[in-house]
C-alpha atoms as a PDB file:
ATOM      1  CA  UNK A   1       0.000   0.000   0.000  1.00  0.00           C
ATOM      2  CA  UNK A   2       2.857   2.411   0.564  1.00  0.00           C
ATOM      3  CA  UNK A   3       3.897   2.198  -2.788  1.00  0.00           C
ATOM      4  CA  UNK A   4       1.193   2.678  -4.230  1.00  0.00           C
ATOM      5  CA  UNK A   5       0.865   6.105  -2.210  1.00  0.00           C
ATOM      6  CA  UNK A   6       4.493   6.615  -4.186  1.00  0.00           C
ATOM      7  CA  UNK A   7       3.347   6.187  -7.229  1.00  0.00           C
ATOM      8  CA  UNK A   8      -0.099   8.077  -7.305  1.00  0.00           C
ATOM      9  CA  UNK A   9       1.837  11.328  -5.567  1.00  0.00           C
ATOM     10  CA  UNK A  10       4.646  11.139  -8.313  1.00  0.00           C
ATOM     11  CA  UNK A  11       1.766  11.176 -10.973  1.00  0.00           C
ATOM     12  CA  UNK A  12      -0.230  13.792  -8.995  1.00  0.00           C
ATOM     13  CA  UNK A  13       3.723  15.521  -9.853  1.00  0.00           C
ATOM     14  CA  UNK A  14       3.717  14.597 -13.654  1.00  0.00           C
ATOM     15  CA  UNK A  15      -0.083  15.764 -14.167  1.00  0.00           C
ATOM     16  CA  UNK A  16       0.727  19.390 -12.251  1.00  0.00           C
ATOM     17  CA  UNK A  17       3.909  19.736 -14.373  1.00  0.00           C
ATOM     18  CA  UNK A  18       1.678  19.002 -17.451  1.00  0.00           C
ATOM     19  CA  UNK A  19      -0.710  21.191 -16.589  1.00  0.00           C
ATOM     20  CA  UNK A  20       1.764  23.647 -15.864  1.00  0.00           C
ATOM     21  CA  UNK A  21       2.852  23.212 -19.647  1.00  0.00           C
ATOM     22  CA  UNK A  22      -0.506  23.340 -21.327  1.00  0.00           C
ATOM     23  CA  UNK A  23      -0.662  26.731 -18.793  1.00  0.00           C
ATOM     24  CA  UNK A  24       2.450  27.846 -20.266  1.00  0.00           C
ATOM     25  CA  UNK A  25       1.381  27.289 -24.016  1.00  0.00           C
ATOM     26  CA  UNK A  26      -1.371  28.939 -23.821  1.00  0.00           C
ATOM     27  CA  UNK A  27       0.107  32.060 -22.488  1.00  0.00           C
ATOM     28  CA  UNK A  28       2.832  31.793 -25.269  1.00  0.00           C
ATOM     29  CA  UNK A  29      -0.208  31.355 -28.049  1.00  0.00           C
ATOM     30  CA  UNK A  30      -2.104  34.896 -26.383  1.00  0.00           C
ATOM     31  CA  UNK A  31       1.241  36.618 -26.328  1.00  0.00           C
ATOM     32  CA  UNK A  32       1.688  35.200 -30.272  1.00  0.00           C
ATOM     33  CA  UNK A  33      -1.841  36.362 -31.534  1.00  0.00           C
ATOM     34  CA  UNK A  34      -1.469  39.807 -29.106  1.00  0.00           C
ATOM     35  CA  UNK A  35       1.573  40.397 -30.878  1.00  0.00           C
ATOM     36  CA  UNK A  36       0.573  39.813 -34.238  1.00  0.00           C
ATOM     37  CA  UNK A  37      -2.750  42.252 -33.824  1.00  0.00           C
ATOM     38  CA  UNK A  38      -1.225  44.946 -31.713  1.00  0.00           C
ATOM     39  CA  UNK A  39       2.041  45.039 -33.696  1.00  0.00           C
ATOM     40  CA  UNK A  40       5.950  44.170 -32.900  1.00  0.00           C
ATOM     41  CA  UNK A  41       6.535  43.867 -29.478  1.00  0.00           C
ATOM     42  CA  UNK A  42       9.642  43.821 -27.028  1.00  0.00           C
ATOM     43  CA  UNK A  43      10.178  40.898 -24.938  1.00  0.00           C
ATOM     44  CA  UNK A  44      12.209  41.191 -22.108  1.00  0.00           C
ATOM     45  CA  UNK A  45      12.305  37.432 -20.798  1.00  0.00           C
ATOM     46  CA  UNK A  46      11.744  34.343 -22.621  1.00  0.00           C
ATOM     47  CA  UNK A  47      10.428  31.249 -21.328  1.00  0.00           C
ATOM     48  CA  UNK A  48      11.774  28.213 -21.879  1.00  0.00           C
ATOM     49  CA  UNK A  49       8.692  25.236 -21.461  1.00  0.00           C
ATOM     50  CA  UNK A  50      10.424  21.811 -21.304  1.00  0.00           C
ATOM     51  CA  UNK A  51       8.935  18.945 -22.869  1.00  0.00           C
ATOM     52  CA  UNK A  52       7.948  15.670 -22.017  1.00  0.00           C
ATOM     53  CA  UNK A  53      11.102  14.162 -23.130  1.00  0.00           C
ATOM     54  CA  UNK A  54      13.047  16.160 -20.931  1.00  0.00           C
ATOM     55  CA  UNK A  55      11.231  16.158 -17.724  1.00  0.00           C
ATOM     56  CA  UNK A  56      11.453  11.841 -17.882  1.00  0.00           C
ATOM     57  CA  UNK A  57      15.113  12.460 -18.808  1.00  0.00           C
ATOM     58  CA  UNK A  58      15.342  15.113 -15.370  1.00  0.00           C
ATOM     59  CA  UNK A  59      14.063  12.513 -13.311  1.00  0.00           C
ATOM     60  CA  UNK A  60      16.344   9.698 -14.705  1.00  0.00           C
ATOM     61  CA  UNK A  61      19.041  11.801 -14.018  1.00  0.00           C
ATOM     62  CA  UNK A  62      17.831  12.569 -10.751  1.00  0.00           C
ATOM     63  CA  UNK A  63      17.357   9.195  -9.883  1.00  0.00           C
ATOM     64  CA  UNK A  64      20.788   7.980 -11.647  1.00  0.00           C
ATOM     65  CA  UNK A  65      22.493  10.642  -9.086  1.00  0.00           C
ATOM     66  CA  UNK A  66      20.260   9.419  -6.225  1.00  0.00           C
ATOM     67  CA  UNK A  67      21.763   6.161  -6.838  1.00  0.00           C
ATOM     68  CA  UNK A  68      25.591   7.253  -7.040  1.00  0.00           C
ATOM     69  CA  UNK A  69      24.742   8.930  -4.184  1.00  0.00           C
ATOM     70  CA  UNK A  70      23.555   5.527  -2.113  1.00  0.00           C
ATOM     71  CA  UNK A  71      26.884   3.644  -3.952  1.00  0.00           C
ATOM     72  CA  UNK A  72      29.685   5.906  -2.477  1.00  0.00           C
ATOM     73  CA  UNK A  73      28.215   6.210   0.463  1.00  0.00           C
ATOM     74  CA  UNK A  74      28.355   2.504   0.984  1.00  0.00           C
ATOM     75  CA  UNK A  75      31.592   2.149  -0.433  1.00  0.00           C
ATOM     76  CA  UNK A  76      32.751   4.798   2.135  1.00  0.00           C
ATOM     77  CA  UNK A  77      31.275   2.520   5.001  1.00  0.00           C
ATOM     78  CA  UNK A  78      33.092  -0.352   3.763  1.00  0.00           C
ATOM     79  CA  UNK A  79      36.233   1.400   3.435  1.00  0.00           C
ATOM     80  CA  UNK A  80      36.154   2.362   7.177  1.00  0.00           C
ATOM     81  CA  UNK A  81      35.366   6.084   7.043  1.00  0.00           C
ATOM     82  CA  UNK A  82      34.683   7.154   9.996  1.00  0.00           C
ATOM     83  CA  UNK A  83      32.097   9.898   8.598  1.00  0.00           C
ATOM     84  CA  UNK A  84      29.842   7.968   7.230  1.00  0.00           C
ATOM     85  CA  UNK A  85      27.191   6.019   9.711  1.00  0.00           C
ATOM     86  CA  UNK A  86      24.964   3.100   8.884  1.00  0.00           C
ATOM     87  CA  UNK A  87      22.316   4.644   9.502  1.00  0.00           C
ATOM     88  CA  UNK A  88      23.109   7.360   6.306  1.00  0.00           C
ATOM     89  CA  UNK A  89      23.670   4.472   4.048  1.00  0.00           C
ATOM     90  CA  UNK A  90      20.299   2.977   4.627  1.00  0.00           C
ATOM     91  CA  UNK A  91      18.750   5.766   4.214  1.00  0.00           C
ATOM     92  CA  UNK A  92      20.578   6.950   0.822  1.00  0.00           C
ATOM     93  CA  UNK A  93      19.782   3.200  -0.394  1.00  0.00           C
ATOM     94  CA  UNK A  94      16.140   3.023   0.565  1.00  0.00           C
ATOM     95  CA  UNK A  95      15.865   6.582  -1.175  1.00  0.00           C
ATOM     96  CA  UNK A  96      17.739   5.165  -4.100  1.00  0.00           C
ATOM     97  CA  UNK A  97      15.421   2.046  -4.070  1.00  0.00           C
ATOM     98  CA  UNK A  98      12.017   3.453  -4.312  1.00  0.00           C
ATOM     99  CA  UNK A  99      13.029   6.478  -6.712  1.00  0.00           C
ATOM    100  CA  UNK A 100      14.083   3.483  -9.155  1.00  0.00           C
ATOM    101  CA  UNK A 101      10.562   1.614  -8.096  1.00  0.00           C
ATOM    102  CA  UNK A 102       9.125   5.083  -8.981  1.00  0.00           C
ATOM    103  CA  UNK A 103      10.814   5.693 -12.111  1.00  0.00           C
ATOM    104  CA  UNK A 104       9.996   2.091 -13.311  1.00  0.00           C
ATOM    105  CA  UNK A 105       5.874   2.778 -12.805  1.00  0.00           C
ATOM    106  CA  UNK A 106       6.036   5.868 -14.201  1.00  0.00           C
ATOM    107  CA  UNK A 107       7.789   3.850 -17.481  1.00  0.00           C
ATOM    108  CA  UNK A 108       5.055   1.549 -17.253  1.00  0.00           C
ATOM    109  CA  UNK A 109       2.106   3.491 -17.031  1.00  0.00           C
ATOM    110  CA  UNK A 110       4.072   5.840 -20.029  1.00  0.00           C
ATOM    111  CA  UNK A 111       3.968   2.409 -22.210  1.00  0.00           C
ATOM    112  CA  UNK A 112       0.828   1.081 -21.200  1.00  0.00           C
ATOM    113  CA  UNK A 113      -0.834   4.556 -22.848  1.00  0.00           C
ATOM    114  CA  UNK A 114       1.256   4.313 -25.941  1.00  0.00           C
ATOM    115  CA  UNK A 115       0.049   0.780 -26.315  1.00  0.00           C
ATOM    116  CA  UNK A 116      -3.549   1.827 -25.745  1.00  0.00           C
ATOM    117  CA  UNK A 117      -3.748   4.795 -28.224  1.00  0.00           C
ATOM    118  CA  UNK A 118      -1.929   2.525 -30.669  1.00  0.00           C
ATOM    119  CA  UNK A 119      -4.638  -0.195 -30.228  1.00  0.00           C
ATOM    120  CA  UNK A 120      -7.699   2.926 -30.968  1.00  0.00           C
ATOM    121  CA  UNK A 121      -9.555   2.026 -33.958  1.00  0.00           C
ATOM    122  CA  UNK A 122      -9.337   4.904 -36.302  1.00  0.00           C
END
């Protein structure tokens, strides 16, 4: 049951993020047609709206680092070092384990869609 509270709250993320897009596109559409009716405008400060592709390659990046993270600080513990505690390992690994858990629904859910608009009759 816990994961499953993981999973919905990291796609509660995705579908605020995409909202936050569509949000974003829209404004940049107004701005477009204002522009083209009131005539040439200055713009001070772009925005920059990421796409899909690179918010899922942000997160496996984030969750690639998570995991270095948890690996050195293990190896540190089994070298000796006298900074690290096993109580900082566990937590780094646990953290590492359920971003990868996370990551891997996410991938999931992201395929089963693809395969269920590719099965629509047209």
């Amino acid at each position: 049951m816990v994961q499953r509270a993981d999973i919905n709250s990291v796609l509660s993320d995705i579908r605020a993020l995409r909202s936050q897009m569509n949000q974003n596109q829209r404004v940049d559409q107004d701005l477009s047609v204002r522009g083209r009716i009131d005539g040439p405008r200055q713009v001070d400060q772009t925005q920059e709206t990421s796409s899909f592709g690179n918010m899922l390659s942000k997160a496996v990046n984030n969750v690639n680092e998570v995991q270095q993270e948890a690996n050195s600080l293990r190896t540190a513990y089994d070298m000796g070092d006298p900074t690290v505690d096993i109580t900082r390992v566990m937590i780094a690994a646990q953290k590492s384990t359920v971003s990868f858990e996370a990551l891997t629904q996410v991938r999931n859910r992201v395929v089963r869609a693809y395969e269920d608009i590719m099965n629509m009759p047209i």
